[in-house]
Protein backbone atom coordinates (compact mmCIF):
# COMPACT_ATOMS: atom_id res chain seq x y z
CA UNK A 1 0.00 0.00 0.00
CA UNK A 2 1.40 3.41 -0.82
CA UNK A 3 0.34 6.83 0.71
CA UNK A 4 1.63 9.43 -1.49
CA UNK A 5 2.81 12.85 0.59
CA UNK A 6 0.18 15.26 0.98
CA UNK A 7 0.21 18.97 2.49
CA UNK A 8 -2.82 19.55 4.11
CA UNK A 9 -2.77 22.24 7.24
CA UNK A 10 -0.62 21.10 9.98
CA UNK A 11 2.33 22.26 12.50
CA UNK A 12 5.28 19.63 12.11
CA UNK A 13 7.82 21.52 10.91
CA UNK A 14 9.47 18.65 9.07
CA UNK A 15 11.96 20.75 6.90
CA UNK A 16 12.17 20.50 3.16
CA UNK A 17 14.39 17.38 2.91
CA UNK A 18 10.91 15.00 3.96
CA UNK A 19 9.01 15.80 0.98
CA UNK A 20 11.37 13.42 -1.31
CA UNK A 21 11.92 11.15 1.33
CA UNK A 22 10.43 7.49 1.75
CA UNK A 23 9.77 5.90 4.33
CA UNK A 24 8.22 1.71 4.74
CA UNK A 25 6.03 0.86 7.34
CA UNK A 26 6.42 -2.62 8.41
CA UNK A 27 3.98 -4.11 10.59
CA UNK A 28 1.60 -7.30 10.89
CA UNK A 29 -1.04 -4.67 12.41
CA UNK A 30 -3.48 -3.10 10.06
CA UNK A 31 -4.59 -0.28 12.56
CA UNK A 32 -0.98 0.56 13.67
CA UNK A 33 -0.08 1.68 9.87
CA UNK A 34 -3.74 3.07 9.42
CA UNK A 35 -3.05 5.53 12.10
CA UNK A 36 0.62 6.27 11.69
CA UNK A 37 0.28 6.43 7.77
CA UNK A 38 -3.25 9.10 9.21
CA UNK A 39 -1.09 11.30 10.96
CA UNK A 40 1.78 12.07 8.93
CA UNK A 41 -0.84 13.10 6.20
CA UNK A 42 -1.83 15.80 8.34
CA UNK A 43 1.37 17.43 8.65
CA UNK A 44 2.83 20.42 7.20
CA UNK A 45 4.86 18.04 4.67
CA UNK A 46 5.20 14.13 4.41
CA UNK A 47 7.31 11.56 3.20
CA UNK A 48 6.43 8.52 1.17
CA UNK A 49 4.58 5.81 2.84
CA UNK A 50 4.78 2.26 1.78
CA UNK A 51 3.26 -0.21 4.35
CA UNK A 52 4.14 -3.80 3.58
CA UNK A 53 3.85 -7.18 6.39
CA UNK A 54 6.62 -9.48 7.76
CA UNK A 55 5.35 -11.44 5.64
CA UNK A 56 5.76 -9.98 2.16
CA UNK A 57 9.02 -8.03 3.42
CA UNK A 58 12.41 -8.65 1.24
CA UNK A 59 14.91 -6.21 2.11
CA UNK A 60 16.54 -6.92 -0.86
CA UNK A 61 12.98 -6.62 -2.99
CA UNK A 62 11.94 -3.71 -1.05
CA UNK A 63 10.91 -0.21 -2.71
CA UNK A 64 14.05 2.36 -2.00
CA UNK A 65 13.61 3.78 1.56
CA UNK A 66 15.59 6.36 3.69
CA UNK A 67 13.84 4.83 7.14
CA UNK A 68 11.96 1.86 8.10
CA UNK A 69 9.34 2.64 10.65
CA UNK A 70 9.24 -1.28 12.20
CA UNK A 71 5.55 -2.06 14.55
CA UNK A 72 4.06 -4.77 15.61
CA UNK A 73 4.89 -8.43 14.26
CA UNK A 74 3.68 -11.76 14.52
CA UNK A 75 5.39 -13.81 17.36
CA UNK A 76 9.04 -14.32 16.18
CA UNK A 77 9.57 -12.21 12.91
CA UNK A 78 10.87 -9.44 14.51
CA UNK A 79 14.52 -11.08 15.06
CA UNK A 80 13.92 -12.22 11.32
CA UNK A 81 13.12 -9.14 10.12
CA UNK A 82 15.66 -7.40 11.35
CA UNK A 83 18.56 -9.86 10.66
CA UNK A 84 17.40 -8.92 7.17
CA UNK A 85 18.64 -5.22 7.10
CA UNK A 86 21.95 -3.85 6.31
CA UNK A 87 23.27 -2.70 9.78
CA UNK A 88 23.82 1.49 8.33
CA UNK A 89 19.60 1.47 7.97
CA UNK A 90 18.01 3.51 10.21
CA UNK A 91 15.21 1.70 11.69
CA UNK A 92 12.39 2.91 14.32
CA UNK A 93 10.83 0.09 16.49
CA UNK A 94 7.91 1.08 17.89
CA UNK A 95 6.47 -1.46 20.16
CA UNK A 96 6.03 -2.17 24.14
CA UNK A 97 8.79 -1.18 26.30
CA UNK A 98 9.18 -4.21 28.37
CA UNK A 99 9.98 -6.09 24.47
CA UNK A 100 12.53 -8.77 25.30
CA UNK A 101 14.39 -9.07 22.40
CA UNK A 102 15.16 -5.04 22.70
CA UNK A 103 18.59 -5.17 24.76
CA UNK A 104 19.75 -7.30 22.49
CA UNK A 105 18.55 -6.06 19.14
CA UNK A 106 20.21 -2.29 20.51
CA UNK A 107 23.51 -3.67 20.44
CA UNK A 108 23.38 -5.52 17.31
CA UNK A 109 21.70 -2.71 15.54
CA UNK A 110 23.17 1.17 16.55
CA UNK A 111 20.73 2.62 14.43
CA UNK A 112 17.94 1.80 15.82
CA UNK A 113 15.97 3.62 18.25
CA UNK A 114 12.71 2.03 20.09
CA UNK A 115 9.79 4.07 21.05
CA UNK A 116 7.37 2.49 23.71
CA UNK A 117 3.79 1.49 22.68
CA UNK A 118 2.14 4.43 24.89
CA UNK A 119 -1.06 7.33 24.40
CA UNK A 120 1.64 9.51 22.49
CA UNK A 121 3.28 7.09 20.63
CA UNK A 122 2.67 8.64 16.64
CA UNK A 123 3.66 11.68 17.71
CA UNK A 124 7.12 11.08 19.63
CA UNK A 125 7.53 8.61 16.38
CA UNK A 126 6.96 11.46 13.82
CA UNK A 127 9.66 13.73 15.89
CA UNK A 128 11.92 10.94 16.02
CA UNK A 129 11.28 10.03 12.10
CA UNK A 130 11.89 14.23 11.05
CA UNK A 131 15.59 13.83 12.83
CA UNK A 132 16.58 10.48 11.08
CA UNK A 133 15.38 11.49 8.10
CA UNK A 134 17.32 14.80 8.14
CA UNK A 135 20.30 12.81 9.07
CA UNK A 136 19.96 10.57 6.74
CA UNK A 137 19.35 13.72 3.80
CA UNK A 138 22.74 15.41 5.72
CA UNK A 139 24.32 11.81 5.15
CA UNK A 140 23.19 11.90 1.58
CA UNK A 141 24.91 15.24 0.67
CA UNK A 142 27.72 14.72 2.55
CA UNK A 143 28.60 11.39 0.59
CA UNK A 144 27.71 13.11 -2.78
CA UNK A 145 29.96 15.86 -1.72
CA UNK A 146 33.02 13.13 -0.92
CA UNK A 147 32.04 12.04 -4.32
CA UNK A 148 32.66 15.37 -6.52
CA UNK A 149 35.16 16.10 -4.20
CA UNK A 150 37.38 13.25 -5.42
CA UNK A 151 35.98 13.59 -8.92
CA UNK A 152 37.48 17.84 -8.92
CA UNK A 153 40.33 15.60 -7.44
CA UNK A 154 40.76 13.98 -10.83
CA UNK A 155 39.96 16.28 -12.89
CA UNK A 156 42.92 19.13 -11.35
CA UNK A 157 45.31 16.03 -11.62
CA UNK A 158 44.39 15.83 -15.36
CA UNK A 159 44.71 19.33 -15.36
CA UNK A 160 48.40 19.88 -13.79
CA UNK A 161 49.21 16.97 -16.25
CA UNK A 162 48.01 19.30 -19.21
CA UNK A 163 49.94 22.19 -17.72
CA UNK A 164 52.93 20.35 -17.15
CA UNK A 165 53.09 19.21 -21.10
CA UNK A 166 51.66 22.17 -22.63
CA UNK A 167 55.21 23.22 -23.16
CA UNK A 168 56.42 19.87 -24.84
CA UNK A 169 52.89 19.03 -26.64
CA UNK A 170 53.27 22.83 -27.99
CA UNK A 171 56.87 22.01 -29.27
CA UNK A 172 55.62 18.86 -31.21
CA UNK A 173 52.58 20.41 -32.51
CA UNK A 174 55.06 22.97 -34.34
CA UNK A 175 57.17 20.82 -35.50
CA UNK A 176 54.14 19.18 -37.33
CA UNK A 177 52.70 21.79 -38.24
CA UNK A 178 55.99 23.49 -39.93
CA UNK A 179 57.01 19.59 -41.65
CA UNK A 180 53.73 19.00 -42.93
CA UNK A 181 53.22 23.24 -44.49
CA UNK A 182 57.03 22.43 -45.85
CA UNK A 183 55.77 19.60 -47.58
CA UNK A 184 52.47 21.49 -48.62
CA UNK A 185 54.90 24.35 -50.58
CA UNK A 186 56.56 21.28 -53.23
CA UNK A 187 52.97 19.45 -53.86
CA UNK A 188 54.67 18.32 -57.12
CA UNK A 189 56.71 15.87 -55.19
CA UNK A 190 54.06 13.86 -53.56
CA UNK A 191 51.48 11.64 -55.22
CA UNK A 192 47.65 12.28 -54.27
CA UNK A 193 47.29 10.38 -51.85
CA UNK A 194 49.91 11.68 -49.92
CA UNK A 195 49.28 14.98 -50.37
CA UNK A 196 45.63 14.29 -48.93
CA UNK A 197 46.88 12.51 -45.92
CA UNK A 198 49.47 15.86 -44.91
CA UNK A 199 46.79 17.97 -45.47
CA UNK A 200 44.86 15.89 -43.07
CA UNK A 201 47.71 16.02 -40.89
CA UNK A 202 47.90 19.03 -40.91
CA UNK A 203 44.11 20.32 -40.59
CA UNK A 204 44.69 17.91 -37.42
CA UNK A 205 47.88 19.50 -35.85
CA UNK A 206 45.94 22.80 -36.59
CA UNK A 207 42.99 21.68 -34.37
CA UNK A 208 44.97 20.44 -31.67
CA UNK A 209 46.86 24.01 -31.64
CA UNK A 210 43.92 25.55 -31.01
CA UNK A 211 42.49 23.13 -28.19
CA UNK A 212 45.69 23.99 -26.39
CA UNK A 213 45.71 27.77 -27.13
CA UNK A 214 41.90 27.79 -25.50
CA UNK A 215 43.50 25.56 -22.82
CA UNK A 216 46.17 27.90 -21.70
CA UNK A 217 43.51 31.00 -22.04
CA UNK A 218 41.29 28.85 -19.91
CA UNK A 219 44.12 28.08 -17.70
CA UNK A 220 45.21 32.11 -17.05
CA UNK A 221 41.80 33.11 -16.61
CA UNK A 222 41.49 30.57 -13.76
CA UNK A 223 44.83 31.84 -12.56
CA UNK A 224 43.77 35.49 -12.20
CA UNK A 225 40.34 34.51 -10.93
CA UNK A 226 41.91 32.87 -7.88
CA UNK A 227 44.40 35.19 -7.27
CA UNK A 228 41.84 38.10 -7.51
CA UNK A 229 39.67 35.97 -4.90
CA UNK A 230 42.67 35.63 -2.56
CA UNK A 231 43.07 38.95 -2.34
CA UNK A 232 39.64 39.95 -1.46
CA UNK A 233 40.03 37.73 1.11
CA UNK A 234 43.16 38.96 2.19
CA UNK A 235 41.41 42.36 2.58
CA UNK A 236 38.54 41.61 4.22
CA UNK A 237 40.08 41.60 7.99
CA UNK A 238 41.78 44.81 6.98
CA UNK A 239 38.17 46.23 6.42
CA UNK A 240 36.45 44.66 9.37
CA UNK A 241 39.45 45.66 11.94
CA UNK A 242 39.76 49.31 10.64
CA UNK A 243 38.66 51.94 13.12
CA UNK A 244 35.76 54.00 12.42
């Protein structure tokens, strides 16, 4: 069953990062999803809800999820259930407080937090959901930061590799350029097909030049960017720490 988010009046303050999140409800209890999936329709924003039973639930065949909310299960399935879950998923079991399998479960799983069965149960759960889903968004970015960082990584190592041959790629490139125009000037020498293939060559070489020309331009204007940046920066305390 899937509850799609909806923004009807309300006062959670959920921030912006639960409207694209998703969230699976796993419980043998009909009423226990009813009401949960009932309140966090009301609030200011909402995740997506997909409820599915201990008995249909595959981890591995399960719709993509930033939490699993976990309530009440048939007698034994809870160990099962959660044995099924990567470790790193954050998981909310809601169920009574005196649950025996709890102690244990804690230590196996750090992730998951347990909220007691009591009157204010949905509501302490929907708090406790807004923070782990939050973390898990903050989690999210900070990974796909990590990500581009090392990709920029890359890329300025290509880029100091460029800058470090410009000088000797330049050098060849005229060398071609000046044997193949040479060879161009006495046309009378060469049969057709040789003539097309040094003109080729040389169309080529000519390309290349100019890749490298926009390169170093590229490269300069980078250059004076940074060092314009730096010393903005540089005068910025100057500014601040002058007396009025």
């Amino acid at each position: 069953m899937r509850s799609e988010p909806a923004e009807p009046d309300g006062n959670f303050r959920s921030g912006p990062s639960l409207r694209h999140a998703n969230v699976v409800i796993l419980t043998d209890e009909t009423e226990f999803a009813r009401s949960l999936t009932a309140c966090w329709q009301t609030e200011r924003q909402a995740p997506g809800v997909t409820v599915l039973n201990s008995d249909s639930w595959q981890d591995q065949d399960a719709p993509a999820h930033d939490l699993i909310v976990v309530g009440p299960v048939h007698d034994g399935k809870l160990t099962n259930v959660l044995r099924s879950l990567d470790p790193s998923t954050a998981v909310i079991l809601c169920a009574p407080a005196d649950t025996r399998e709890f102690g244990q479960l804690r230590a196996k799983y750090p992730r998951l937090v347990h909220i007691p069965l009591r009157e204010d149960w949905a509501q302490t759960l929907l708090l406790v959901a807004g923070e782990s889903l939050r973390r898990a968004e903050a989690v999210r970015i900070a990974r796909q930061a990590e990500r581009n960082a090392a990709k920029n990584e890359s890329d300025a190592v290509l880029g100091r590799y460029m800058l470090d041959m410009k000088h000797s790629v330049n050098n060849a490139l005229t060398s071609v350029l000046g044997n193949a125009e040479l060879l161009l000037l006495e046309p009378g020498q060469l049969s057709s097909q040789s003539l097309a293939q040094i003109k080729t060559i040389h169309s080529m070489a000519l390309r290349i030049n100019e890749i490298m020309q926009r390169f170093s331009s590229l490269a300069n204007e980078m250059r004076e960017a940074e060092n314009a940046s730096q010393g903005e920066t540089e005068e910025t305390p100057s500014a601040i720490s002058r007396p009025r």
